[in-house]
Protein backbone atom coordinates (compact mmCIF):
# COMPACT_ATOMS: atom_id res chain seq x y z
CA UNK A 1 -22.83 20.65 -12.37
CA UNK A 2 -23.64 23.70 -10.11
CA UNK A 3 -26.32 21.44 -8.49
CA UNK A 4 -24.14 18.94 -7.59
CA UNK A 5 -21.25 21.66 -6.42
CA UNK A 6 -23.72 22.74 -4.03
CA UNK A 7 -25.02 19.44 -3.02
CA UNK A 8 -21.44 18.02 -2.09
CA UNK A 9 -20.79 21.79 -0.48
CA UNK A 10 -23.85 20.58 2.00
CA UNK A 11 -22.92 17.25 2.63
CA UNK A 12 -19.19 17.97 3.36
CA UNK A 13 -20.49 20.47 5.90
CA UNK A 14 -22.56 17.78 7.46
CA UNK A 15 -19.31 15.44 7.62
CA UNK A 16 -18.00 18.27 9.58
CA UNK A 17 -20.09 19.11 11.98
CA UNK A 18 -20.77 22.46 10.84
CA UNK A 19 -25.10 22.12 10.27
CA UNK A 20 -27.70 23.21 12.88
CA UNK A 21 -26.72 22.93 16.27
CA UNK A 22 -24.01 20.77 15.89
CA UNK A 23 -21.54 23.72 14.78
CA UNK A 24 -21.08 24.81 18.37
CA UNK A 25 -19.00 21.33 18.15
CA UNK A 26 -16.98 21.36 15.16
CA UNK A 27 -16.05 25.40 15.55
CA UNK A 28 -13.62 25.16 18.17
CA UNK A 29 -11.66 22.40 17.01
CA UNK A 30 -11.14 24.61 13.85
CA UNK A 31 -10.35 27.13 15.89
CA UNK A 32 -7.91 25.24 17.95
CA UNK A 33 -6.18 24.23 14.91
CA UNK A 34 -6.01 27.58 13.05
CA UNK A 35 -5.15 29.20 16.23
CA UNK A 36 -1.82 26.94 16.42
CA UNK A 37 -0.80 26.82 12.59
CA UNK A 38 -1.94 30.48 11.91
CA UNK A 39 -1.29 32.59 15.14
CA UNK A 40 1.17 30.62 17.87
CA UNK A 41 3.35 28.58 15.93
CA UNK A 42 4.22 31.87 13.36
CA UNK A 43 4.39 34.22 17.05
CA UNK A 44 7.27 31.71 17.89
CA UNK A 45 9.48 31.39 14.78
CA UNK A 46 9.08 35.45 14.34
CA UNK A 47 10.78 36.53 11.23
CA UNK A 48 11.77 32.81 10.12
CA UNK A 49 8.58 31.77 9.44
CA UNK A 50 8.92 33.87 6.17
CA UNK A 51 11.51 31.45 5.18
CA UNK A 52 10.90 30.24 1.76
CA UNK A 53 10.74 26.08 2.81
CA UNK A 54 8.26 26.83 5.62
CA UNK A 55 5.70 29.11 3.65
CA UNK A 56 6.07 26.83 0.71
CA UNK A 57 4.97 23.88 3.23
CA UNK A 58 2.11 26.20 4.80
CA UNK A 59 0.62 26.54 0.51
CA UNK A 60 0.63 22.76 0.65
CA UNK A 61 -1.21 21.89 4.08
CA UNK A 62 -4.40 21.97 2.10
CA UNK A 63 -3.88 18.23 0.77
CA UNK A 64 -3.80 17.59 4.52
CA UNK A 65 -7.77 18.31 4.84
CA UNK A 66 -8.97 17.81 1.52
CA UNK A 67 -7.80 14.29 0.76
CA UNK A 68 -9.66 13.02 3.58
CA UNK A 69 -12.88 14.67 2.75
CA UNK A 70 -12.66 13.13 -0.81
CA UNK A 71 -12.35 9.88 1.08
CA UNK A 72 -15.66 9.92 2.20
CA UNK A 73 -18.11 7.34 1.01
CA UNK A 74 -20.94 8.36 -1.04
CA UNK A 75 -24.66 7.59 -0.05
CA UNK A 76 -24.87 5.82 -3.70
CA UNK A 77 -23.37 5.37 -6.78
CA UNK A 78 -22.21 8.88 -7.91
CA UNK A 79 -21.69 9.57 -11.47
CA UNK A 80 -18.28 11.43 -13.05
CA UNK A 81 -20.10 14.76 -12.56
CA UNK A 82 -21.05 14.00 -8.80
CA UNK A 83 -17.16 12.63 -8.15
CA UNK A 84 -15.68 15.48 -9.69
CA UNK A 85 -17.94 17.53 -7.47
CA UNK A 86 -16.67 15.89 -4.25
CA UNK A 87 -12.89 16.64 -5.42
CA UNK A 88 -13.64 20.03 -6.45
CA UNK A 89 -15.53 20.94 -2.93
CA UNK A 90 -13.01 18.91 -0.93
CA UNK A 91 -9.83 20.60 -2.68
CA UNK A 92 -11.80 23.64 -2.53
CA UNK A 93 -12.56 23.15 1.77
CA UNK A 94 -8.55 21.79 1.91
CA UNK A 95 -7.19 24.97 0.02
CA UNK A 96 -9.33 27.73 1.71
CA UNK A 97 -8.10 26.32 5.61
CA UNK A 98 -4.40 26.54 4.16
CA UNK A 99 -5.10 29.87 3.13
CA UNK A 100 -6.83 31.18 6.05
CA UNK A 101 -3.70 29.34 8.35
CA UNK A 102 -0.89 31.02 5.89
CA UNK A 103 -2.45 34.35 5.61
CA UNK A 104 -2.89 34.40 9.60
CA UNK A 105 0.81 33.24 10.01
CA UNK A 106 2.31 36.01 7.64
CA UNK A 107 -0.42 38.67 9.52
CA UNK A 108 1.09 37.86 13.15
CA UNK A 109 4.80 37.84 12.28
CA UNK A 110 4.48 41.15 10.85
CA UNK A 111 2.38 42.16 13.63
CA UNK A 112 4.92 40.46 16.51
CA UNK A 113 7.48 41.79 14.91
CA UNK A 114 6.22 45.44 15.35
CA UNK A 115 7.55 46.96 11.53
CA UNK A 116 10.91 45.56 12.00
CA UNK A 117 10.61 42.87 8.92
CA UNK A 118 12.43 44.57 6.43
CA UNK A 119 12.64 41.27 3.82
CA UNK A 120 9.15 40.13 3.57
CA UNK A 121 8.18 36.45 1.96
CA UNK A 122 9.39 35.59 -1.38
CA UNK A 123 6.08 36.02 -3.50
CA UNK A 124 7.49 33.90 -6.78
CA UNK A 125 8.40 31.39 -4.17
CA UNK A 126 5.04 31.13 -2.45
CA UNK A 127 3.13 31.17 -5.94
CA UNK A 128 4.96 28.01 -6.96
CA UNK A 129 4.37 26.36 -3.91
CA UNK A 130 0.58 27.41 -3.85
CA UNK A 131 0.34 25.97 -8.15
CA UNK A 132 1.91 22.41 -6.09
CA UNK A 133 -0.42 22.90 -3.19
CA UNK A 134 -3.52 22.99 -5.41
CA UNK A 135 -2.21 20.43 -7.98
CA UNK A 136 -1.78 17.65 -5.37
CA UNK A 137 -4.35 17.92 -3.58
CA UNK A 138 -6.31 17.83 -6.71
CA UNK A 139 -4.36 14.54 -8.04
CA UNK A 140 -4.72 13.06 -4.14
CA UNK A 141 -8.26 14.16 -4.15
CA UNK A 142 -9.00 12.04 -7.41
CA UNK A 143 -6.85 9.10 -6.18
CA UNK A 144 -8.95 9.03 -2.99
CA UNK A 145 -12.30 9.23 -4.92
CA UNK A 146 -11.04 6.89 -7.66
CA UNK A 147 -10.14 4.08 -4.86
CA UNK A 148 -13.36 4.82 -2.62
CA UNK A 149 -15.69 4.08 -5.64
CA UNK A 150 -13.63 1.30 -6.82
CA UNK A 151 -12.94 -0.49 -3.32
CA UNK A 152 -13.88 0.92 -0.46
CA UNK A 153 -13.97 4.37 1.56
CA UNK A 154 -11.58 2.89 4.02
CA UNK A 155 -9.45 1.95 1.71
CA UNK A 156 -9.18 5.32 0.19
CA UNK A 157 -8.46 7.01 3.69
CA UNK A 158 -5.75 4.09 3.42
CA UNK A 159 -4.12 5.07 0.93
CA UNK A 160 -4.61 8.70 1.66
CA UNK A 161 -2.27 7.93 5.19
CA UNK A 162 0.25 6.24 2.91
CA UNK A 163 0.46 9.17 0.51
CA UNK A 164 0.79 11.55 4.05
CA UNK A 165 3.30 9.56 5.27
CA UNK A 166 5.27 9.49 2.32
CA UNK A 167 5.28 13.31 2.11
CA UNK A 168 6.16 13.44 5.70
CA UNK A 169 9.46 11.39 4.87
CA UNK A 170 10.26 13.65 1.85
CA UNK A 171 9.46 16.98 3.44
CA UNK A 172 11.63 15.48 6.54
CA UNK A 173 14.48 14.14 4.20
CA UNK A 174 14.61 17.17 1.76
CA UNK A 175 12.71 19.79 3.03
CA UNK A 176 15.34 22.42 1.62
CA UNK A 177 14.19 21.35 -1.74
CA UNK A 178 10.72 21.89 -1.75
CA UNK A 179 10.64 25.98 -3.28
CA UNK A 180 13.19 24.43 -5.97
CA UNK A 181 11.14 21.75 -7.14
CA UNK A 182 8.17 23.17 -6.73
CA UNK A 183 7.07 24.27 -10.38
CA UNK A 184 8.46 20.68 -11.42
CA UNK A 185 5.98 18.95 -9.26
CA UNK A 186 3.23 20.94 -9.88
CA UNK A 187 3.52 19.84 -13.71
CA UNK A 188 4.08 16.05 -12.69
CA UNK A 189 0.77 16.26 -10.10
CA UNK A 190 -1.40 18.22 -12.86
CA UNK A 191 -0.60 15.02 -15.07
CA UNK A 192 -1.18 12.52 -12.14
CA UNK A 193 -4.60 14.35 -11.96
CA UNK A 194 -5.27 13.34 -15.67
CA UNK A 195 -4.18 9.85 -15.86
CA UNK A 196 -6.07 9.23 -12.39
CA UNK A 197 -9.18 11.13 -13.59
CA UNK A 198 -8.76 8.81 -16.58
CA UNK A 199 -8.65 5.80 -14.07
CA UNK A 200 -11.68 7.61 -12.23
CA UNK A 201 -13.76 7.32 -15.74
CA UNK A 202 -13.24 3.84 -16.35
CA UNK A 203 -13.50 2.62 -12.73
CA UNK A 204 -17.04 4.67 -12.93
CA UNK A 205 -17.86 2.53 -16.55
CA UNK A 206 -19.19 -0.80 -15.17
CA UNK A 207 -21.28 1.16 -12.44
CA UNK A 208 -22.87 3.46 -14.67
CA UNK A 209 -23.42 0.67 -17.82
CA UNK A 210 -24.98 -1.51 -14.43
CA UNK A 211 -27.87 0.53 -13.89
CA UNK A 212 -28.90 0.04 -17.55
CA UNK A 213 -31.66 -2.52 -18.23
């Protein structure tokens, strides 16, 4: 398993530009990004940013870069252990970004604000939102790998906008409710993450029982 971990950590770096000479490419557009969601956009809300709602939708941006990476088509027929290395790595990439925005966002409000936050973030809050951060981008993760290998790559990446769009609507509708509900849905994606690893398994059956003679 550790082989293919670090054989899917070296191909998703590839997909993003970030191998040999072609890093000078990739770097700033990360750069660009985290710059915005980590330093200019927490400079301008100031001490609001540590509002409960937008933190808790800051510990779930990593779905936002790891779905599409498990979207990805594979140079061959993986096996369970290779697609559960791809979702792994990818939730892994997706997670670490949303950290590295989150923790820069907290860093320059407290910095802007020059010691003047006196209530910082709500920690219990922010933990719950992380466990549903991690727990759908797992379960979208799977879904994306599960359709790729079954269909098509495009297809997954797809379904992957529909599942963005849909959390668009419901962060837009009921954004207020997103630190309640938070634990709740972290439960319901860790069992969507099952039953669509399940699906993975037997969607992986006929391609595995093809190669045999």
């Amino acid at each position: 398993m550790k082989a293919d971990l670090a054989e899917e950590a070296s191909k998703l770096r590839q997909r993003l530009g970030f191998q040999k000479a072609s890093w000078i490419r990739a770097l700033p557009v990360y750069l660009l990004v985290i710059g915005i969601f980590g330093v200019f956009l927490p400079w301008q809300k100031g001490r609001d940013f540590l509002d409960s709602v937008i933190l808790g939708a800051y510990a779930c941006l990593g779905i936002v870069f790891a779905a599409p990476a498990a979207a990805a088509e594979f140079e061959k027929d993986p096996t369970i252990q290779v697609a559960l290395a791809r979702v792994a790595i990818s939730v892994l990439y997706g997670e670490l970004v949303a950290g590295v925005m989150l923790l820069l966002g907290i860093i320059t409000v407290y910095v802007s604000g020059g010691g003047r936050i006196v209530v910082g973030p709500d920690l219990r809050s922010l933990a719950e939102c992380g466990a549903l951060g991690i727990t759908l981008s797992w379960a979208v993760s799977t879904g994306a790998v599960c359709v790729s290998v079954r269909f098509s790559p495009r297809t997954a990446k797809g379904a992957v906008r529909l599942v963005f769009l849909g959390l668009l609507a419901a962060f837009y509708l009921r954004s207020g409710w997103l630190p309640t509900v938070a634990l709740r849905g972290a439960g319901i994606a860790l069992l969507a993450s099952f039953l669509l690893f399940v699906a993975l398994q037997i969607t992986m059956v006929p391609r595995t029982g093809s190669r045999k003679p």
